[in-house]
N, C-alpha and C. Protein backbone atom coordinates (compact mmCIF):
# COMPACT_ATOMS: atom_id res chain seq x y z
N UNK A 1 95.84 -15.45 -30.81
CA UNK A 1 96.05 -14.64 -29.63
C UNK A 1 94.98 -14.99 -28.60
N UNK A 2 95.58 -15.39 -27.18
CA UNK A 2 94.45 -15.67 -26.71
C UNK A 2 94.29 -15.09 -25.31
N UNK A 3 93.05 -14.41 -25.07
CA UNK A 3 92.87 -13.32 -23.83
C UNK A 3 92.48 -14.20 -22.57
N UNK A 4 93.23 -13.56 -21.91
CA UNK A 4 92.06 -13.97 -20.26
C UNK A 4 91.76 -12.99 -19.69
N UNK A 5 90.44 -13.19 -18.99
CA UNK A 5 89.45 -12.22 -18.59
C UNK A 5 89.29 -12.37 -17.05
N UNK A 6 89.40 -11.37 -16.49
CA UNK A 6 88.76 -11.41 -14.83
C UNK A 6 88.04 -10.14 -14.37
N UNK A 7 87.48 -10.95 -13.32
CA UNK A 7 86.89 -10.20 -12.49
C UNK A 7 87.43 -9.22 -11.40
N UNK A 8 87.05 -8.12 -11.47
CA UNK A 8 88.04 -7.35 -10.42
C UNK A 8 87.20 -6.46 -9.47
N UNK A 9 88.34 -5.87 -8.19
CA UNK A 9 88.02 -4.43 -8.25
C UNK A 9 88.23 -3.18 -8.17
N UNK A 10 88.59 -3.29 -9.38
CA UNK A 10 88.86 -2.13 -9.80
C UNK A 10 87.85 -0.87 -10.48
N UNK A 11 87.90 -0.04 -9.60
CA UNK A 11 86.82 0.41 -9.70
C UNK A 11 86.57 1.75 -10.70
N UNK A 12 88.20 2.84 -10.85
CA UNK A 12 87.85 3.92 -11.02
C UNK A 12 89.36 4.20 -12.11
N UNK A 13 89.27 5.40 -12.73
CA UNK A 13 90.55 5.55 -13.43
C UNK A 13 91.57 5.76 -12.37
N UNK A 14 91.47 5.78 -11.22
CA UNK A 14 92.52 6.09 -10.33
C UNK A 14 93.42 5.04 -9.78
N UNK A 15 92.10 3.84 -9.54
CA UNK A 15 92.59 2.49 -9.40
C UNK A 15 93.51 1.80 -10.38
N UNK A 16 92.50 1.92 -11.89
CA UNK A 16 93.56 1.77 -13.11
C UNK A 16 94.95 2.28 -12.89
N UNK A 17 94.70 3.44 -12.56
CA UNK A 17 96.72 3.85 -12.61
C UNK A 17 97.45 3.12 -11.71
N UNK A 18 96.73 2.56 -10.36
CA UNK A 18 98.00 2.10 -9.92
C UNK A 18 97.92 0.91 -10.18
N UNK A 19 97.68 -0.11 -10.59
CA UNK A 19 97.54 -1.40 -11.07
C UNK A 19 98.39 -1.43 -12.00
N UNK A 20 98.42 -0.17 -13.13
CA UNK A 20 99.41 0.34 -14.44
C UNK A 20 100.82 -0.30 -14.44
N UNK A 21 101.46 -0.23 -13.37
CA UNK A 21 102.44 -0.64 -13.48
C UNK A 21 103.36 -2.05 -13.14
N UNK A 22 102.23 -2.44 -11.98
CA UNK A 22 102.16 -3.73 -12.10
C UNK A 22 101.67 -4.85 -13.30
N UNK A 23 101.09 -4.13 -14.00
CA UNK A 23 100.48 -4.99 -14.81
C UNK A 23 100.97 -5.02 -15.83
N UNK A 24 101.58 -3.42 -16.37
CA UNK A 24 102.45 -3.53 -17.63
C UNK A 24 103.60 -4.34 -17.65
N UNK A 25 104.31 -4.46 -16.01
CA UNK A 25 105.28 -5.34 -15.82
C UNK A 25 105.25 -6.59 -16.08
N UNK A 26 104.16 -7.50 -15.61
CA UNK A 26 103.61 -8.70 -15.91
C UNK A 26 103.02 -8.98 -17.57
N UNK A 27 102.02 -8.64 -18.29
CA UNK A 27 101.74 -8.51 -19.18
C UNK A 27 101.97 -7.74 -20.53
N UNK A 28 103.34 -6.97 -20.34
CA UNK A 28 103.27 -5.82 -21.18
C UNK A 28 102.57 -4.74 -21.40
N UNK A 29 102.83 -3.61 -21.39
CA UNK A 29 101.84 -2.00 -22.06
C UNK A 29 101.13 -2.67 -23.15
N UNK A 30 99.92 -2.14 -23.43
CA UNK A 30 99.16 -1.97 -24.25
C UNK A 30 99.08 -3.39 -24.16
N UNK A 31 98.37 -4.22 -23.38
CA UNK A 31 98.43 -5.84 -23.54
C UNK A 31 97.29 -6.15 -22.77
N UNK A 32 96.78 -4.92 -21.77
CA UNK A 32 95.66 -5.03 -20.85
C UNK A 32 94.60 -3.98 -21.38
N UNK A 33 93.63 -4.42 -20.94
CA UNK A 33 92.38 -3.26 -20.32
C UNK A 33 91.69 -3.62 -19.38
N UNK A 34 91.20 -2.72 -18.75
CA UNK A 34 89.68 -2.96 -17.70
C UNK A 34 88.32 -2.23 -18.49
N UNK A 35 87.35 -2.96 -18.83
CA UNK A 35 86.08 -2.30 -18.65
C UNK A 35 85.44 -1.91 -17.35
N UNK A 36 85.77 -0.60 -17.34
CA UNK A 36 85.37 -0.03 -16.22
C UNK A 36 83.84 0.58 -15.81
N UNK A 37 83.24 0.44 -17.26
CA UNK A 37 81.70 0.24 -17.29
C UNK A 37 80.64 -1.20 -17.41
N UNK A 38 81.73 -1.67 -16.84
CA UNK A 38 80.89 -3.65 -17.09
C UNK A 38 80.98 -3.81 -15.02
N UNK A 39 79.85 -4.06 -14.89
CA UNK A 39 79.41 -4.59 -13.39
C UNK A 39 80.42 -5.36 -12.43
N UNK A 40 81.25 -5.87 -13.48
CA UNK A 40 82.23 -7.16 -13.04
C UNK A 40 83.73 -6.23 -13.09
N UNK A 41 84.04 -4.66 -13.67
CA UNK A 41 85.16 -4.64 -14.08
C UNK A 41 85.99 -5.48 -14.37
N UNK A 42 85.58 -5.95 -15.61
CA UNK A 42 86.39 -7.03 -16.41
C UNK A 42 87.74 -6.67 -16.77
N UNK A 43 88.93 -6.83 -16.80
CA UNK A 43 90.12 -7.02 -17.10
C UNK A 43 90.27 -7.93 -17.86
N UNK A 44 90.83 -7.39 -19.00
CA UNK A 44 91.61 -8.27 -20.16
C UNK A 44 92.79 -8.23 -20.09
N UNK A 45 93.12 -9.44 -20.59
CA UNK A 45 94.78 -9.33 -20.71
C UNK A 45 95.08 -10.15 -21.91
N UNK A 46 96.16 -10.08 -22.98
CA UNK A 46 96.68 -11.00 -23.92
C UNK A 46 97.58 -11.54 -22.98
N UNK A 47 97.42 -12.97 -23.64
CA UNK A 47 97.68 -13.98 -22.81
C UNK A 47 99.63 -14.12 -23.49
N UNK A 48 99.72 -13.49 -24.02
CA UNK A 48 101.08 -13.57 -24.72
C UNK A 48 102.04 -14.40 -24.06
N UNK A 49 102.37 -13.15 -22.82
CA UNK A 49 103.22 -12.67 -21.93
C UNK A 49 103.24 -13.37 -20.36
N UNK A 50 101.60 -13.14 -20.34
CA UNK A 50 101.59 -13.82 -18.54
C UNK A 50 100.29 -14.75 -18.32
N UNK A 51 100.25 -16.11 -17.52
CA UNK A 51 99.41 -16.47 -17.00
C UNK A 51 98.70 -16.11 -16.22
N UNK A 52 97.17 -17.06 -15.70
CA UNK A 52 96.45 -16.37 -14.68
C UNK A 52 96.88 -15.88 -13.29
N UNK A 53 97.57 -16.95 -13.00
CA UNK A 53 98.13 -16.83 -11.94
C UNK A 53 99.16 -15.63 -11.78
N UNK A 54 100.20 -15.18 -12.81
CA UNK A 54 100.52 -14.40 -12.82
C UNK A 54 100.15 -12.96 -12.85
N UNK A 55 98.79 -12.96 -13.61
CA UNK A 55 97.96 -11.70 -13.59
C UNK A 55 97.53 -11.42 -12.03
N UNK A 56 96.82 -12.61 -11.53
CA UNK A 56 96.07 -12.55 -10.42
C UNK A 56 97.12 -12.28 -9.11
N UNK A 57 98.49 -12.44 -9.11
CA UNK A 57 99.56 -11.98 -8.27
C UNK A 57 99.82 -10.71 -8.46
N UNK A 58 100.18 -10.39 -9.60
CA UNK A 58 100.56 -8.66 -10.08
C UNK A 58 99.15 -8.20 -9.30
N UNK A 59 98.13 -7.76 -9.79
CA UNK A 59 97.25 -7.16 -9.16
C UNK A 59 97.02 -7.35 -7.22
N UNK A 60 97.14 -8.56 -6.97
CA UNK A 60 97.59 -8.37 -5.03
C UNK A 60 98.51 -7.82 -4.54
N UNK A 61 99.42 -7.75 -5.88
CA UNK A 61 100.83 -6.74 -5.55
C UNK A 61 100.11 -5.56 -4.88
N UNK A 62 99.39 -5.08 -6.27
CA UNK A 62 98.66 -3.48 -6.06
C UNK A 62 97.90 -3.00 -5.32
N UNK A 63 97.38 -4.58 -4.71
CA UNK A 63 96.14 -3.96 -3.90
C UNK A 63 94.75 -4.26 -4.04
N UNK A 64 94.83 -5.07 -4.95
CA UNK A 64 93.39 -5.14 -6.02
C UNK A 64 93.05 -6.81 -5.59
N UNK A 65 91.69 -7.66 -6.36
CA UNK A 65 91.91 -8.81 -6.38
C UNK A 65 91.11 -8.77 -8.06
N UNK A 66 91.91 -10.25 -8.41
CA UNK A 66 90.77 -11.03 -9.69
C UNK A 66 90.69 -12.36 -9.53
N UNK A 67 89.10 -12.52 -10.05
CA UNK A 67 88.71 -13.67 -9.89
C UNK A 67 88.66 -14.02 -11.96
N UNK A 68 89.63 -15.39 -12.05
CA UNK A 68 89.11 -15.87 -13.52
C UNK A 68 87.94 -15.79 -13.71
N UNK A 69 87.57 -15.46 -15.52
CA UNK A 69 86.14 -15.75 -15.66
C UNK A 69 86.27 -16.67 -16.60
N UNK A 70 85.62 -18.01 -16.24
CA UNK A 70 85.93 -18.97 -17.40
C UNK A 70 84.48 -19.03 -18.60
């Protein structure tokens, strides 16, 4: 299984929600998280489902940006 990680900003549980649905769309429920206590709000994603590029579109959908962290 292999994750990709970005940089975001996303900042708050409020932000999380609306990203929620873009993202479950792209990546599947339960397929993401944000550490919302890491400096970088890191976003994970299993890579199952969607590429970077695909992650990094869903979230401009929402409003948000990510930068890969390689």
């Amino acid at each position: 299984m292999n994750t990709l990680k970005f940089k975001t900003n996303i900042k708050c549980t409020g932000c999380e929600a609306k990203v929620k649905p873009f993202l479950d769309e792209t990546a599947g429920e339960d397929n993401w998280e944000v550490d919302l206590q890491s400096p970088e709000k890191t976003l994970s994603v299993i890579a199952d489902k969607a590429t970077e590029a695909q992650v990094v579109d869903a979230l401009k959908k929402a409003g948000y940006t990510a930068e890969p962290v390689k």
